[in-house]
PDB file of N, CA and C in Angstrom:
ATOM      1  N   UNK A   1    -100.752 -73.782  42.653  1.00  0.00           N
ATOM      2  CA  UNK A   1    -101.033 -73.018  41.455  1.00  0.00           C
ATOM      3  C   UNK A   1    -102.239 -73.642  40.762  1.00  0.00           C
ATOM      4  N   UNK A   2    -102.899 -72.825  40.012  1.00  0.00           N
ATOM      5  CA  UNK A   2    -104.245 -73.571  39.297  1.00  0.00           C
ATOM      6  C   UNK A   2    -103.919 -74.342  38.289  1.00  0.00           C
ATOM      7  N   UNK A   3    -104.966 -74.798  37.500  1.00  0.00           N
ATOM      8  CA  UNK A   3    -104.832 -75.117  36.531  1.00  0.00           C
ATOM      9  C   UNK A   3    -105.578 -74.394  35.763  1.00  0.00           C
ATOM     10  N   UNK A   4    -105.089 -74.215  34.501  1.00  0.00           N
ATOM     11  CA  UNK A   4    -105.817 -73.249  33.615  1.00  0.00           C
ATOM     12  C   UNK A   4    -105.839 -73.595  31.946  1.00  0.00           C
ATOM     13  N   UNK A   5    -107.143 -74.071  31.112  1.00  0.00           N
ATOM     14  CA  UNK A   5    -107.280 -74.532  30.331  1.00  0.00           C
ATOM     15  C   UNK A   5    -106.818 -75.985  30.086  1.00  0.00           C
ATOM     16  N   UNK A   6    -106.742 -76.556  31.303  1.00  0.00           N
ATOM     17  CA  UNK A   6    -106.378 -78.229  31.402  1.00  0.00           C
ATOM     18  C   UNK A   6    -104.627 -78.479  31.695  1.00  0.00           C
ATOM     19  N   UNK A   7    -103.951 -77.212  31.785  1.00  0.00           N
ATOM     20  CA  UNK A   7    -102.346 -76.927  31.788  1.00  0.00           C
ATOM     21  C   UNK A   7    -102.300 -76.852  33.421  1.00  0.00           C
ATOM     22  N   UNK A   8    -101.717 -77.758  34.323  1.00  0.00           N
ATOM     23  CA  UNK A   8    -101.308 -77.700  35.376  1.00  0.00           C
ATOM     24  C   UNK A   8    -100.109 -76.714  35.451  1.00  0.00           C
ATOM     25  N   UNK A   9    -100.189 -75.841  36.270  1.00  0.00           N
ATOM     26  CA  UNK A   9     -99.243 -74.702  36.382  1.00  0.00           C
ATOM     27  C   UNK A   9     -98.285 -75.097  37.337  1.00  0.00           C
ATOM     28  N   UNK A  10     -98.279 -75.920  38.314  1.00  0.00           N
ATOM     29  CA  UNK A  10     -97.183 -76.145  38.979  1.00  0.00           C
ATOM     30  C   UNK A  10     -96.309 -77.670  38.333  1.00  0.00           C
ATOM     31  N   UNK A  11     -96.895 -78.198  37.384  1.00  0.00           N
ATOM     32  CA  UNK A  11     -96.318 -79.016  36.348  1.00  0.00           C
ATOM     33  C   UNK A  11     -95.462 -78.265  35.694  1.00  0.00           C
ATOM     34  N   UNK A  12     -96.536 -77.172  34.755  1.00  0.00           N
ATOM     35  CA  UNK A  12     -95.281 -76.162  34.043  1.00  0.00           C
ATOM     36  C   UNK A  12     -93.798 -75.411  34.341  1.00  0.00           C
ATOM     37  N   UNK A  13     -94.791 -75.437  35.538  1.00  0.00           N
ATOM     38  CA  UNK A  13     -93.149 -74.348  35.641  1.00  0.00           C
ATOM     39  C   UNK A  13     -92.147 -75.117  36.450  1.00  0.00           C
ATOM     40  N   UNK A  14     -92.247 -76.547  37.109  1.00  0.00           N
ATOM     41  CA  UNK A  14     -90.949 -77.222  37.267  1.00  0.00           C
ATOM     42  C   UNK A  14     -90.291 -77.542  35.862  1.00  0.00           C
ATOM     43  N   UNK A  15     -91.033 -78.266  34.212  1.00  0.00           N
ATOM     44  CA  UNK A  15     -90.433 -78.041  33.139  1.00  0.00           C
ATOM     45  C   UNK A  15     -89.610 -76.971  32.740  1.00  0.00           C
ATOM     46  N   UNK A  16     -90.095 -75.610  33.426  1.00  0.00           N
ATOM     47  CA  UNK A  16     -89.641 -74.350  32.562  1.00  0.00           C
ATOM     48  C   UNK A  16     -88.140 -74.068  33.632  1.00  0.00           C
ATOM     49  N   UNK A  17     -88.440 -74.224  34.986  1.00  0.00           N
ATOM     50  CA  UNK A  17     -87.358 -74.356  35.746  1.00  0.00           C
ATOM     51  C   UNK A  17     -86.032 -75.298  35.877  1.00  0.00           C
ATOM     52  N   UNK A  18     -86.726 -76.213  35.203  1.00  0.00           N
ATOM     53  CA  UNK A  18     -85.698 -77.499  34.753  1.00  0.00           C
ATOM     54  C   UNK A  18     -84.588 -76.910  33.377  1.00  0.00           C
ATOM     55  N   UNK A  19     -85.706 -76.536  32.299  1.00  0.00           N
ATOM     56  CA  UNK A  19     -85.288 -76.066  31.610  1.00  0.00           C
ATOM     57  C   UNK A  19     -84.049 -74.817  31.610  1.00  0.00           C
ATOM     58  N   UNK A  20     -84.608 -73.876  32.558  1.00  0.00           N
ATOM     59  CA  UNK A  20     -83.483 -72.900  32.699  1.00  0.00           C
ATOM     60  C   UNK A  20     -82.475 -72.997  33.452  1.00  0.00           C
ATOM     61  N   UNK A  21     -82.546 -73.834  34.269  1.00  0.00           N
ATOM     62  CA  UNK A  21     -81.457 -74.747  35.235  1.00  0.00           C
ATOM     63  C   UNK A  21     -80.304 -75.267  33.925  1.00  0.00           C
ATOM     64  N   UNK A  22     -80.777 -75.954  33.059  1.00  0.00           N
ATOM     65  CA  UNK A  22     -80.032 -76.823  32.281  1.00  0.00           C
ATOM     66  C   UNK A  22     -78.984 -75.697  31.312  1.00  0.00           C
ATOM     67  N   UNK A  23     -80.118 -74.464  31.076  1.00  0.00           N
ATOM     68  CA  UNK A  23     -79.663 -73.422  30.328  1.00  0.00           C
ATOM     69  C   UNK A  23     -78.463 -73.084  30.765  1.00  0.00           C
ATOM     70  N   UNK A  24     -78.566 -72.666  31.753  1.00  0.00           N
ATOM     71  CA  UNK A  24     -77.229 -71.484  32.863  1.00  0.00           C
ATOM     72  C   UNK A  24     -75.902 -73.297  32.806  1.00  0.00           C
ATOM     73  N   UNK A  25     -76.338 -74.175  32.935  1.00  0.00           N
ATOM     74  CA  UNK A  25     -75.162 -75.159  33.082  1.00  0.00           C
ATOM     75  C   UNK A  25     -74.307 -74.957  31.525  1.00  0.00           C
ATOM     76  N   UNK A  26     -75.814 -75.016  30.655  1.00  0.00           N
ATOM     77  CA  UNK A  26     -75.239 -75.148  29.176  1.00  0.00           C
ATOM     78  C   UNK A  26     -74.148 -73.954  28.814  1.00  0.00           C
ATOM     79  N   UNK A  27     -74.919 -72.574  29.007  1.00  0.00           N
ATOM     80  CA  UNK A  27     -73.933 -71.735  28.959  1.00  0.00           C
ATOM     81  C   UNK A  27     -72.259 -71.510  30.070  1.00  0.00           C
ATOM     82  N   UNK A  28     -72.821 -72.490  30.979  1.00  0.00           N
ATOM     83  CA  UNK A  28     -71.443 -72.031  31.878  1.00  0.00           C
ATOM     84  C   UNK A  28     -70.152 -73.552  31.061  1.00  0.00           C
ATOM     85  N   UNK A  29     -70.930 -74.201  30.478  1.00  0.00           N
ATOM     86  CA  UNK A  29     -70.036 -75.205  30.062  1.00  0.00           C
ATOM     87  C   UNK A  29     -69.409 -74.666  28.693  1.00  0.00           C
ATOM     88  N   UNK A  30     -70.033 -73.540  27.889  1.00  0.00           N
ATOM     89  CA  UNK A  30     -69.616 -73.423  26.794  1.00  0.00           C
ATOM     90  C   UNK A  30     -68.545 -71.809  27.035  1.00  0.00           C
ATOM     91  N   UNK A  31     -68.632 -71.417  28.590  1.00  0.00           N
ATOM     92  CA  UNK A  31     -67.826 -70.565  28.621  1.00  0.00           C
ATOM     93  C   UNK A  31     -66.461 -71.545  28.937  1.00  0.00           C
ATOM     94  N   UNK A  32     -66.614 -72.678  29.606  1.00  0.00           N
ATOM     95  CA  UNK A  32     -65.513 -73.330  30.212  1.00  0.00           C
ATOM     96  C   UNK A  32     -64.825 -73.932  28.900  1.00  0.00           C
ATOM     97  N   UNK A  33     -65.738 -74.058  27.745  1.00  0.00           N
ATOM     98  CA  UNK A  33     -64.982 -74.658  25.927  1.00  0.00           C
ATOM     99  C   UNK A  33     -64.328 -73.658  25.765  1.00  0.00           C
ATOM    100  N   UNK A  34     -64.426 -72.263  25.704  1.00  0.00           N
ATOM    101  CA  UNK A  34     -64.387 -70.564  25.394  1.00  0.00           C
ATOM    102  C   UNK A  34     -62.418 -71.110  25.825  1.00  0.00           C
ATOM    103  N   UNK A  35     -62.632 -70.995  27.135  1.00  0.00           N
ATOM    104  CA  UNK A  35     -61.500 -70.708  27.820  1.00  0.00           C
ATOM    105  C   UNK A  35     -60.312 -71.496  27.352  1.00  0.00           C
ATOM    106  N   UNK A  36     -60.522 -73.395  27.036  1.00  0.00           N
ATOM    107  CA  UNK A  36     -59.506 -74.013  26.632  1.00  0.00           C
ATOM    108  C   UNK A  36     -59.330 -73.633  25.284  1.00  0.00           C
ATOM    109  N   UNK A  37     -60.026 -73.612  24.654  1.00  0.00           N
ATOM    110  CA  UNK A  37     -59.861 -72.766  23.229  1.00  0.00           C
ATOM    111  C   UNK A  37     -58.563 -71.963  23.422  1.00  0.00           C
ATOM    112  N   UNK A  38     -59.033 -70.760  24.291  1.00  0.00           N
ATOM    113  CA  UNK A  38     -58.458 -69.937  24.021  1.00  0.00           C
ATOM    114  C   UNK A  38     -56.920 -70.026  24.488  1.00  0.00           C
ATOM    115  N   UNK A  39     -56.925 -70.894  25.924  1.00  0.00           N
ATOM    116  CA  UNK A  39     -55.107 -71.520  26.357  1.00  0.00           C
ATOM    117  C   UNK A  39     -54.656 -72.371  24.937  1.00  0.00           C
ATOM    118  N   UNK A  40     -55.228 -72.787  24.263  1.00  0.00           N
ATOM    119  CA  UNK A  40     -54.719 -74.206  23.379  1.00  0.00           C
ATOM    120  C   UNK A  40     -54.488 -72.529  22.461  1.00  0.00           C
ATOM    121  N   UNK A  41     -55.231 -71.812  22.170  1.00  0.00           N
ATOM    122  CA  UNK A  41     -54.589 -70.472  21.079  1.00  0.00           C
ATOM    123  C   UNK A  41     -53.083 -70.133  21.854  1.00  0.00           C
ATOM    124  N   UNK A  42     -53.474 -69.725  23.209  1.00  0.00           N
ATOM    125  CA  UNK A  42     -51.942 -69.068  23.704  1.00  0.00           C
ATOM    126  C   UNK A  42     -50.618 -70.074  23.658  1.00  0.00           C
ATOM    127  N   UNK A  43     -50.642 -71.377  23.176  1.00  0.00           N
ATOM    128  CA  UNK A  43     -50.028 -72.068  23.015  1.00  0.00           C
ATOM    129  C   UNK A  43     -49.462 -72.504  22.114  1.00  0.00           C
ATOM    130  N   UNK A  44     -49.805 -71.934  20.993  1.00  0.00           N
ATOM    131  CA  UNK A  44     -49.852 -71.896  19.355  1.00  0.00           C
ATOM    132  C   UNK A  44     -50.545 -72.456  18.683  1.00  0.00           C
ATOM    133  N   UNK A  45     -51.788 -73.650  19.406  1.00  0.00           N
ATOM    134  CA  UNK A  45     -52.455 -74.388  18.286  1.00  0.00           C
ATOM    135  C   UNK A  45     -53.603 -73.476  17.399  1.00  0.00           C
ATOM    136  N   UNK A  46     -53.869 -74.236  16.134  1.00  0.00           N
ATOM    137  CA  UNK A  46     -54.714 -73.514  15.440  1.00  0.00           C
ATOM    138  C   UNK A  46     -56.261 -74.121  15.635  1.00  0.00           C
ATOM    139  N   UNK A  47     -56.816 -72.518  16.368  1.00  0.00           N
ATOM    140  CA  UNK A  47     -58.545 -72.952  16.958  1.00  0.00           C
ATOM    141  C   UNK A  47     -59.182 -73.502  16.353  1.00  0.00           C
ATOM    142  N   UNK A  48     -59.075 -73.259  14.897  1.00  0.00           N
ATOM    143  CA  UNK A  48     -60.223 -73.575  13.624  1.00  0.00           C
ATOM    144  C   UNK A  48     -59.909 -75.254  13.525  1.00  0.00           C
ATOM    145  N   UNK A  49     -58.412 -75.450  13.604  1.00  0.00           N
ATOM    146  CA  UNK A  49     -58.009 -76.651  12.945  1.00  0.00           C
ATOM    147  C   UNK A  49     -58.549 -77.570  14.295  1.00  0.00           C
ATOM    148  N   UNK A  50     -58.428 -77.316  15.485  1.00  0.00           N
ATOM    149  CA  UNK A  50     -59.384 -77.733  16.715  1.00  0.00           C
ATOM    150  C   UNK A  50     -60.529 -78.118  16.455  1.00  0.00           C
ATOM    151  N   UNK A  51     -61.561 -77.039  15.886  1.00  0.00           N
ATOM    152  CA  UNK A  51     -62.420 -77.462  16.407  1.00  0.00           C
ATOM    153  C   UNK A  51     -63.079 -78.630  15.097  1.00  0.00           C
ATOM    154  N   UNK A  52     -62.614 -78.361  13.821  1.00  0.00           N
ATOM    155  CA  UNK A  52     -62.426 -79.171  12.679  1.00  0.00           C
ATOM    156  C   UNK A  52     -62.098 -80.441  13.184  1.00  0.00           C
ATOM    157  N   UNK A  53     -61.515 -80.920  14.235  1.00  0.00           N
ATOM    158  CA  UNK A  53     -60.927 -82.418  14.564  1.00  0.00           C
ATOM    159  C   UNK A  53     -61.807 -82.828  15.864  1.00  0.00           C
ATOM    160  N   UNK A  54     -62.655 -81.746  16.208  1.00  0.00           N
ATOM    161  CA  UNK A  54     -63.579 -82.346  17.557  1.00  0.00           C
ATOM    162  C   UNK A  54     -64.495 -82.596  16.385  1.00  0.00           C
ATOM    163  N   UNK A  55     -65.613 -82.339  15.484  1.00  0.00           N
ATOM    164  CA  UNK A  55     -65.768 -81.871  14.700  1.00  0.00           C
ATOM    165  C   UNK A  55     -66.009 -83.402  14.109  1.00  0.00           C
ATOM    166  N   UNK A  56     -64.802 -83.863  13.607  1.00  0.00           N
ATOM    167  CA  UNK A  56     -64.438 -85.109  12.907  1.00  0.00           C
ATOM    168  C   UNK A  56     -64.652 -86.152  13.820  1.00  0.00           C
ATOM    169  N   UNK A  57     -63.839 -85.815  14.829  1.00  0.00           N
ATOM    170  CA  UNK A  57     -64.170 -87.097  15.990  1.00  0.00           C
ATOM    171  C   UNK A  57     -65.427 -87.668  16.558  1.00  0.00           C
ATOM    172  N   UNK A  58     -65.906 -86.436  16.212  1.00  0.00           N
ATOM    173  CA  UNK A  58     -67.843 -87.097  17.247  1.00  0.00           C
ATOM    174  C   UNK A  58     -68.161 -87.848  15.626  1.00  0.00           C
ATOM    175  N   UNK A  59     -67.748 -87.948  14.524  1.00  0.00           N
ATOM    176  CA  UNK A  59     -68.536 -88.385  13.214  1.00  0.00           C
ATOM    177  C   UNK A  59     -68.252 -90.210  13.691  1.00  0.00           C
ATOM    178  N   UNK A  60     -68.905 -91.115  12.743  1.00  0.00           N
ATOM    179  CA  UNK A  60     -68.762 -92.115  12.373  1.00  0.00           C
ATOM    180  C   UNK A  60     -67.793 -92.340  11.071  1.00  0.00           C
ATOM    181  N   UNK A  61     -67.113 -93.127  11.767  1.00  0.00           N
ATOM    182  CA  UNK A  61     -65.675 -93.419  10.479  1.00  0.00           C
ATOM    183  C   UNK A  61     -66.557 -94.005   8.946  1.00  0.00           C
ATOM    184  N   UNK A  62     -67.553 -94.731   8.759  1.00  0.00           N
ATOM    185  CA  UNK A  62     -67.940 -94.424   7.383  1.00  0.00           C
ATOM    186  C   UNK A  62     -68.213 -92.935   7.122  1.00  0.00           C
ATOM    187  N   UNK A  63     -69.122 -92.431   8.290  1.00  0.00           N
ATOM    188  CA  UNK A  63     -69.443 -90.796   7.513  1.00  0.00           C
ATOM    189  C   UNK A  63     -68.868 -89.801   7.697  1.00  0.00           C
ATOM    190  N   UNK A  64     -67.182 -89.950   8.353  1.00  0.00           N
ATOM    191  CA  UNK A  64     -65.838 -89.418   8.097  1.00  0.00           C
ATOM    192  C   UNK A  64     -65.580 -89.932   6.453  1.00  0.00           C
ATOM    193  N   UNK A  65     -65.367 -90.848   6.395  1.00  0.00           N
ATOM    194  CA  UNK A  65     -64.642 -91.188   4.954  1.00  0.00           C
ATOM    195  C   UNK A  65     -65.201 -90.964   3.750  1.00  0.00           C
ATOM    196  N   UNK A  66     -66.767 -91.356   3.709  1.00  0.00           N
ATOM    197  CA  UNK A  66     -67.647 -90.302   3.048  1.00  0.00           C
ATOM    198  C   UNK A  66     -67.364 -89.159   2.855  1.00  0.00           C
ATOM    199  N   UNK A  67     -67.264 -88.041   3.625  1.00  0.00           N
ATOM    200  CA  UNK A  67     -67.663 -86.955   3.561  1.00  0.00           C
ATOM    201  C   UNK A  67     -65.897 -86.586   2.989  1.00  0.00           C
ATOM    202  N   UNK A  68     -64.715 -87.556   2.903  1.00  0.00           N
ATOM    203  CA  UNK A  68     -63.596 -86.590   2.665  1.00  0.00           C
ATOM    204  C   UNK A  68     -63.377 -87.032   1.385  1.00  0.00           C
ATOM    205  N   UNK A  69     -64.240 -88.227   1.139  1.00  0.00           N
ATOM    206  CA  UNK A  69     -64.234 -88.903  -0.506  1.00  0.00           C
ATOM    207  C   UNK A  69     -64.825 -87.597  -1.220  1.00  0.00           C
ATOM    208  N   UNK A  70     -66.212 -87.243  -1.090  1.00  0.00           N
ATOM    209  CA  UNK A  70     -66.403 -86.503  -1.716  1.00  0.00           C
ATOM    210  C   UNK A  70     -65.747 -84.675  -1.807  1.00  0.00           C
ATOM    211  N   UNK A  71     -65.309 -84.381  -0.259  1.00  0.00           N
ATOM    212  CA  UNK A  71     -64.142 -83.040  -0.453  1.00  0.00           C
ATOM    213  C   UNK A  71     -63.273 -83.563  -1.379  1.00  0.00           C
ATOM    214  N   UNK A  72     -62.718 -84.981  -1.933  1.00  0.00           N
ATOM    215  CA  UNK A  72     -61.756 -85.018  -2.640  1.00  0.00           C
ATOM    216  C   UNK A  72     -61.605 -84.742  -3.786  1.00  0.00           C
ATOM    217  N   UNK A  73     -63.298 -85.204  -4.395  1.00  0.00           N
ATOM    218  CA  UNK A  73     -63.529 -85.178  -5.504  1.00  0.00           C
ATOM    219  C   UNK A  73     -64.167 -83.823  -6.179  1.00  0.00           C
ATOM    220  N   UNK A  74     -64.618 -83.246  -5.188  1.00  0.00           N
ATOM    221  CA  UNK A  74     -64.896 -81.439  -5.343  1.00  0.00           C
ATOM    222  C   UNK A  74     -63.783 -81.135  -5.568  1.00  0.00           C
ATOM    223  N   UNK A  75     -62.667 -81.421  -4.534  1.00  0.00           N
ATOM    224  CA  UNK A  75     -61.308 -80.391  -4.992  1.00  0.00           C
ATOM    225  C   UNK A  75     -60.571 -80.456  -6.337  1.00  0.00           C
ATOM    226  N   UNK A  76     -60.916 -81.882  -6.761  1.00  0.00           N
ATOM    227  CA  UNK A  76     -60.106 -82.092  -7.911  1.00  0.00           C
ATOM    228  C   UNK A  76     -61.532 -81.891  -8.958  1.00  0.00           C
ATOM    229  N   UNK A  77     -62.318 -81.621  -9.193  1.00  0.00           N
ATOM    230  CA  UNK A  77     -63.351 -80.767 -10.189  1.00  0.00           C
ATOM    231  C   UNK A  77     -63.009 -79.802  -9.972  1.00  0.00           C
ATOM    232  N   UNK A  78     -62.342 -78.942  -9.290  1.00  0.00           N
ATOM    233  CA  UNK A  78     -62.502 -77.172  -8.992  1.00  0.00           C
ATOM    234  C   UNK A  78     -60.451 -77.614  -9.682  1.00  0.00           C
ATOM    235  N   UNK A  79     -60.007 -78.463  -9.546  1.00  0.00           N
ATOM    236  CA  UNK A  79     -58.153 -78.586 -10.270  1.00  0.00           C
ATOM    237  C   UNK A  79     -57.549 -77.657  -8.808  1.00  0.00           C
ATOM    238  N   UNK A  80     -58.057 -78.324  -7.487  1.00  0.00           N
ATOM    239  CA  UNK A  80     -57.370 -78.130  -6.430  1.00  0.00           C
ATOM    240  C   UNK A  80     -56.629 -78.923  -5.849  1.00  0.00           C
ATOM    241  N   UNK A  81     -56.181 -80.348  -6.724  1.00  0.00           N
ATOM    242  CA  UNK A  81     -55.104 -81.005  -6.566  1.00  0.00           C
ATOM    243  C   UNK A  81     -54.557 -81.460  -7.318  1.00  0.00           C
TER     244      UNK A  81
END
C-alpha cells in the first residue's frame, strides 16, 4: 500500500484492524455480562443492586468510604435518615 501524505497505509490499517478485532471481542464480552446478568435476574437477585456492588468493588476503599461519607451526609441534609 502507499504512503500518502507521510501516513503509511499498511501501518494504518493493521491499527484500524487491531482495533476492530478488539471491538467484536469487546462487544462479544459484554454480550457474555448481558447473559449472567440476566441468569443472576432468573434467580431472584436484584440487577441494579449487582451492578452497584461490581461498581463498588473495582473502587479503592478510601474512595469507597469517601464517596458513602458524603451519600451520608446528602441524605441526612435532604432528612433521609
Amino acid at each position: 500500500m502507499a504512503e500518502v501524505g507521510g501516513i503509511a497505509g499498511d501501518h494504518l490499517r493493521s491499527f484500524i484492524e487491531r482495533i476492530e478485532r478488539l471491538e467484536e471481542e469487546k462487544a462479544a464480552l459484554a454480550a457474555d455480562i448481558k447473559d449472567v446478568y440476566a441468569e443472576a435476574k432468573g434467580t431472584g437477585f436484584d440487577v441494579k443492586i449487582m451492578r452497584q456492588l461490581v461498581r463498588l468493588r473495582k473502587m479503592e476503599d478510601h474512595d469507597r468510604t469517601e464517596q458513602e461519607e458524603i451519600l451520608d451526609l446528602y441524605k441526612r441534609a435532604l432528612g433521609m435518615e
